[in-house]
C-alpha atoms as a PDB file:
ATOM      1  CA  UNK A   1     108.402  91.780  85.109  1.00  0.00           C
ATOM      2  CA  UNK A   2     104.972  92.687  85.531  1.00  0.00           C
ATOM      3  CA  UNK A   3     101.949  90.370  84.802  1.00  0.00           C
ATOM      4  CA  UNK A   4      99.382  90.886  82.371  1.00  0.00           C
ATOM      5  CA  UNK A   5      96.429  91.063  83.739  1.00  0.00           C
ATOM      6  CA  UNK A   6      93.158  91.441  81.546  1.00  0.00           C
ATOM      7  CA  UNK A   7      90.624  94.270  82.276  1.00  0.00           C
ATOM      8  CA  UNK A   8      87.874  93.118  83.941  1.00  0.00           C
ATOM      9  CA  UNK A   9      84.143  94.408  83.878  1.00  0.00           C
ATOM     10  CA  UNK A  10      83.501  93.316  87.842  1.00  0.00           C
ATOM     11  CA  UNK A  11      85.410  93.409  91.036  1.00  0.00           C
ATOM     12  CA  UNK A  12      87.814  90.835  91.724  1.00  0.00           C
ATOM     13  CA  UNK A  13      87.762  89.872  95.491  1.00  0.00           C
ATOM     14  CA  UNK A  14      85.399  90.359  98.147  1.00  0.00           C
ATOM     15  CA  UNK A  15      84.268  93.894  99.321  1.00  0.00           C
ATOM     16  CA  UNK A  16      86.496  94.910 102.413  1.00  0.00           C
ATOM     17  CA  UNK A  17      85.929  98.440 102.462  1.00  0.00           C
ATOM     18  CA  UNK A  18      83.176 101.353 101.694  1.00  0.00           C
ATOM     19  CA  UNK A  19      82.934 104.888 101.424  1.00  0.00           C
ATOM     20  CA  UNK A  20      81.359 107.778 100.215  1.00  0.00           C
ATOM     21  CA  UNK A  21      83.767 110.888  98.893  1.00  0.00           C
ATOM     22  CA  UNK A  22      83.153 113.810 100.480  1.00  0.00           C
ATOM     23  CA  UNK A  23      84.156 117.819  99.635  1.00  0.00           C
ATOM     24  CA  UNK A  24      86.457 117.275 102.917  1.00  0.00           C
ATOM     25  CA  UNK A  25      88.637 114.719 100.762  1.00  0.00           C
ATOM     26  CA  UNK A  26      89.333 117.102  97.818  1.00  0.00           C
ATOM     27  CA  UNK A  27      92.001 119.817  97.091  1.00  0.00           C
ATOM     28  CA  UNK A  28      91.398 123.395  96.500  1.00  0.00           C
ATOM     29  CA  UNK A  29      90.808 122.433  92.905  1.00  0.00           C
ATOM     30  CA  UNK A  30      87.535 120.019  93.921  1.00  0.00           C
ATOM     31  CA  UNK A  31      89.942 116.662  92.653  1.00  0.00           C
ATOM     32  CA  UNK A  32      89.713 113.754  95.114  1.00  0.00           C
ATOM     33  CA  UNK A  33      93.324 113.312  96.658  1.00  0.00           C
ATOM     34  CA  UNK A  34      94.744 110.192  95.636  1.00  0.00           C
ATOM     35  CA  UNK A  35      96.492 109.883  99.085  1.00  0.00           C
ATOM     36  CA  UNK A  36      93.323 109.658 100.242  1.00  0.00           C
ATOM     37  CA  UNK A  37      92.226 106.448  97.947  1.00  0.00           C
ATOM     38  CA  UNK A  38      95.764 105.257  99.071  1.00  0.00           C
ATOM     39  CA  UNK A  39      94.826 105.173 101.858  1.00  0.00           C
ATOM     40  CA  UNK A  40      91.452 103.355 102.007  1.00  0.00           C
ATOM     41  CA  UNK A  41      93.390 100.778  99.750  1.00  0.00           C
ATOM     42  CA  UNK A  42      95.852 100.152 102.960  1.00  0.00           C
ATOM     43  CA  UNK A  43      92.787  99.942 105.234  1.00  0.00           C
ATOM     44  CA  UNK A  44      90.998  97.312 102.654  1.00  0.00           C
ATOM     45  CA  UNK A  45      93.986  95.706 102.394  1.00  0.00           C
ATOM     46  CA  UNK A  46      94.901  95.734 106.247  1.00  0.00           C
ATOM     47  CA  UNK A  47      91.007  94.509 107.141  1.00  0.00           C
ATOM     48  CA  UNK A  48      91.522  91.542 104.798  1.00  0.00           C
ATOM     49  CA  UNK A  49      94.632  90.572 105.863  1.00  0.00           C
ATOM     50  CA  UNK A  50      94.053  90.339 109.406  1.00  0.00           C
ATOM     51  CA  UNK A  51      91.197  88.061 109.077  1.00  0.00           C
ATOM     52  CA  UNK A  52      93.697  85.666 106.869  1.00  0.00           C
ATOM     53  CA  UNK A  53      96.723  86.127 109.797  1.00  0.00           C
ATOM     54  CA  UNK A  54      93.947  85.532 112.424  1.00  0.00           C
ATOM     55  CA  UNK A  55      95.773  88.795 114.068  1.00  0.00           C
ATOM     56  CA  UNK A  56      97.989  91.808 113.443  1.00  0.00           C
ATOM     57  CA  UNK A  57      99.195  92.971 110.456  1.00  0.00           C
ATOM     58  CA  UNK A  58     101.678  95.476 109.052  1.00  0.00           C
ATOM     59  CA  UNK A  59     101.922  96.672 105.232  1.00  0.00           C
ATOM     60  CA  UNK A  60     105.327  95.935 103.745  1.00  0.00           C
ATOM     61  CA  UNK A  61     104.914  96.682 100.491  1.00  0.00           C
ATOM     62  CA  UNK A  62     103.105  98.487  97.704  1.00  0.00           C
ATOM     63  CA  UNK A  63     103.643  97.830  93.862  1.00  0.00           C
ATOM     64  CA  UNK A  64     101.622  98.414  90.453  1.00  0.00           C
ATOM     65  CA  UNK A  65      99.938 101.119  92.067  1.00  0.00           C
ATOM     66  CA  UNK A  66      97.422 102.921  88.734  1.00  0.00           C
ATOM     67  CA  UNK A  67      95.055 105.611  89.201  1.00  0.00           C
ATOM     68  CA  UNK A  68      92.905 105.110  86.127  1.00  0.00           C
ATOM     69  CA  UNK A  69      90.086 107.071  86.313  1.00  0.00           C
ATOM     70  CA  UNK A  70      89.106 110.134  88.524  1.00  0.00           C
ATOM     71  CA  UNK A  71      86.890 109.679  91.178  1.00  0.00           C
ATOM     72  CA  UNK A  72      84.366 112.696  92.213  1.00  0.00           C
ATOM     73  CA  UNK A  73      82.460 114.254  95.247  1.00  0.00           C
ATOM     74  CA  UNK A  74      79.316 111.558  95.646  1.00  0.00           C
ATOM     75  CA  UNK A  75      81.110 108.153  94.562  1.00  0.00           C
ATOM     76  CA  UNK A  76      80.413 105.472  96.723  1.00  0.00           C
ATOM     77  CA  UNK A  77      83.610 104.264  97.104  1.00  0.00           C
ATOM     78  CA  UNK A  78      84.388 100.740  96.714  1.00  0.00           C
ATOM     79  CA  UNK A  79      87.471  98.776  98.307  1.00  0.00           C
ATOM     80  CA  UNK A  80      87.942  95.139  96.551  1.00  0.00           C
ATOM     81  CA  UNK A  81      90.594  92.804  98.475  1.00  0.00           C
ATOM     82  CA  UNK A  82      91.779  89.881  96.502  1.00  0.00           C
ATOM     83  CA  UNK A  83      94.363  87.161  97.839  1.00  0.00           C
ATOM     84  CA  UNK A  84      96.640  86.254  95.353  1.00  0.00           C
ATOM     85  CA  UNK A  85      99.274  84.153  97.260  1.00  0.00           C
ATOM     86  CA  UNK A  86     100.970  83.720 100.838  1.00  0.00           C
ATOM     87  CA  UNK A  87     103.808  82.628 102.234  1.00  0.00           C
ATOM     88  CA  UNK A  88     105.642  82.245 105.831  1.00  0.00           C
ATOM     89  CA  UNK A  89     104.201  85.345 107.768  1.00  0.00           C
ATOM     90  CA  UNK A  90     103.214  87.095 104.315  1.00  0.00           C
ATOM     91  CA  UNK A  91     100.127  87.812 102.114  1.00  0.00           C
ATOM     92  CA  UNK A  92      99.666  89.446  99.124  1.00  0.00           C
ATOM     93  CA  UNK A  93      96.189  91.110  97.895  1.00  0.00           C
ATOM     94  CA  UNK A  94      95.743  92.836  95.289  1.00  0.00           C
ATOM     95  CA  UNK A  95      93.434  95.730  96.054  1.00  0.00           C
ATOM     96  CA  UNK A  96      90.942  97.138  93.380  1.00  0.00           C
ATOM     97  CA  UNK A  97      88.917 100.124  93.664  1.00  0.00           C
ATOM     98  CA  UNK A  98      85.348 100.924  92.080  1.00  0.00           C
ATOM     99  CA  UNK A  99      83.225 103.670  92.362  1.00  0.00           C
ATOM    100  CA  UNK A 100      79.365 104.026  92.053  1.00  0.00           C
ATOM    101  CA  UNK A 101      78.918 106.957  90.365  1.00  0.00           C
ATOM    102  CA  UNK A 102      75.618 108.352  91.758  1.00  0.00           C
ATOM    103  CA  UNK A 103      75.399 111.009  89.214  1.00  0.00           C
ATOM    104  CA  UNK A 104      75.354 108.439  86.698  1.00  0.00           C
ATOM    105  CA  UNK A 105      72.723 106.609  88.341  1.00  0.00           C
ATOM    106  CA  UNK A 106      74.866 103.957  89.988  1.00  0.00           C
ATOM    107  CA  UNK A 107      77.556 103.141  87.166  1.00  0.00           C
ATOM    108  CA  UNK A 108      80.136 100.900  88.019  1.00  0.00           C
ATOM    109  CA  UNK A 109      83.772 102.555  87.175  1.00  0.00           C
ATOM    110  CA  UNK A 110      86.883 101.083  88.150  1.00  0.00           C
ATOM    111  CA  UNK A 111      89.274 103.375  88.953  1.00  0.00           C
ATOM    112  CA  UNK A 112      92.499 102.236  91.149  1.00  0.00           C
ATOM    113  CA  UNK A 113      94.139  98.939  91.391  1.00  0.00           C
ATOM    114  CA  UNK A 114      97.579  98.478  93.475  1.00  0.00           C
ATOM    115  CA  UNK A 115      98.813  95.126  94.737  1.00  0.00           C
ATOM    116  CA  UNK A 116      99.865  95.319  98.954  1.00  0.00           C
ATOM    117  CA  UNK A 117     102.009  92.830 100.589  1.00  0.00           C
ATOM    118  CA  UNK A 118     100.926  92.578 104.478  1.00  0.00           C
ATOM    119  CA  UNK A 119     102.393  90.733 106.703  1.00  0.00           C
ATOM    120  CA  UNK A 120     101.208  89.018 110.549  1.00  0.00           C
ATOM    121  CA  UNK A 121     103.381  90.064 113.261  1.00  0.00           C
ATOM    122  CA  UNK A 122     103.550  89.333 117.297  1.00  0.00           C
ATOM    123  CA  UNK A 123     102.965  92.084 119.792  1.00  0.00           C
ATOM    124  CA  UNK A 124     106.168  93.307 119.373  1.00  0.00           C
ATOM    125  CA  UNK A 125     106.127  93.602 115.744  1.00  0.00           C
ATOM    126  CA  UNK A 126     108.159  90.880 114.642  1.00  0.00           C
ATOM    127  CA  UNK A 127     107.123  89.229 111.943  1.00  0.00           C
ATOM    128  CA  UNK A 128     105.437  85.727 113.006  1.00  0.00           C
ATOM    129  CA  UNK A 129     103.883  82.495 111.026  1.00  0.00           C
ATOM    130  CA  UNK A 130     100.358  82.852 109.493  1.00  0.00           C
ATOM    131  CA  UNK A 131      97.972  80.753 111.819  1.00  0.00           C
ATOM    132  CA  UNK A 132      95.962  77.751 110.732  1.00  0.00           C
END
């Protein structure tokens, strides 16, 4: 079961990632790919992690993935890491993404939130405990 979680008016977490979107990140149609906000979500979510696991990390999971607004050509884009629990070798963030609509003179919008399980692994990729 899902958990409720109430809208919020600011970002939850600390800022791990940002970026402007650019024409090179749209389709034919001029709409920003969501792979590519996927993607920076992964990368947030990947920078965070590794400075919890004090090393490398892998993504293991992705769940409650929304796209809830659109985001344009000129957002600063805005990657939001939040821990919410970890375990053994695992953490779990979830990952919120605002935009700065600079159109709109700077307005705040969020629009993606997805929750990514990461987990710390050796050199050979084997999963190994979370230090200190």
């Amino acid at each position: 079961m899902q958990e409720k979680r109430e809208p919020s008016a600011e970002p939850r977490g600390e800022l791990a990632l940002r970026t402007l979107a650019m024409p090179a990140n749209t389709n034919p149609s001029g709409d920003i790919f969501g792979g590519w906000i996927m993607s920076l979500m992964d990368l947030a979510a990947g920078l965070a992690a590794t400075a919890v696991a004090d090393g490398r990390v892998v993504t293991a999971s992705v769940s409650h993935l929304a796209f809830l607004a659109p985001v344009k050509v000129g957002d600063a884009v805005c990657c939001y890491a939040n821990l919410v629990r970890t375990g053994r070798s695992s953490m779990v963030f979830d990952i919120e993404v605002w935009v700065l609509r600079q159109r709109l003179m700077g307005v705040r919008v969020k629009v993606t939130e997805a929750q990514f399980t990461m987990v710390a692994v050796d050199e050979t990729g084997r999963s190994r405990p979370l230090t200190g």
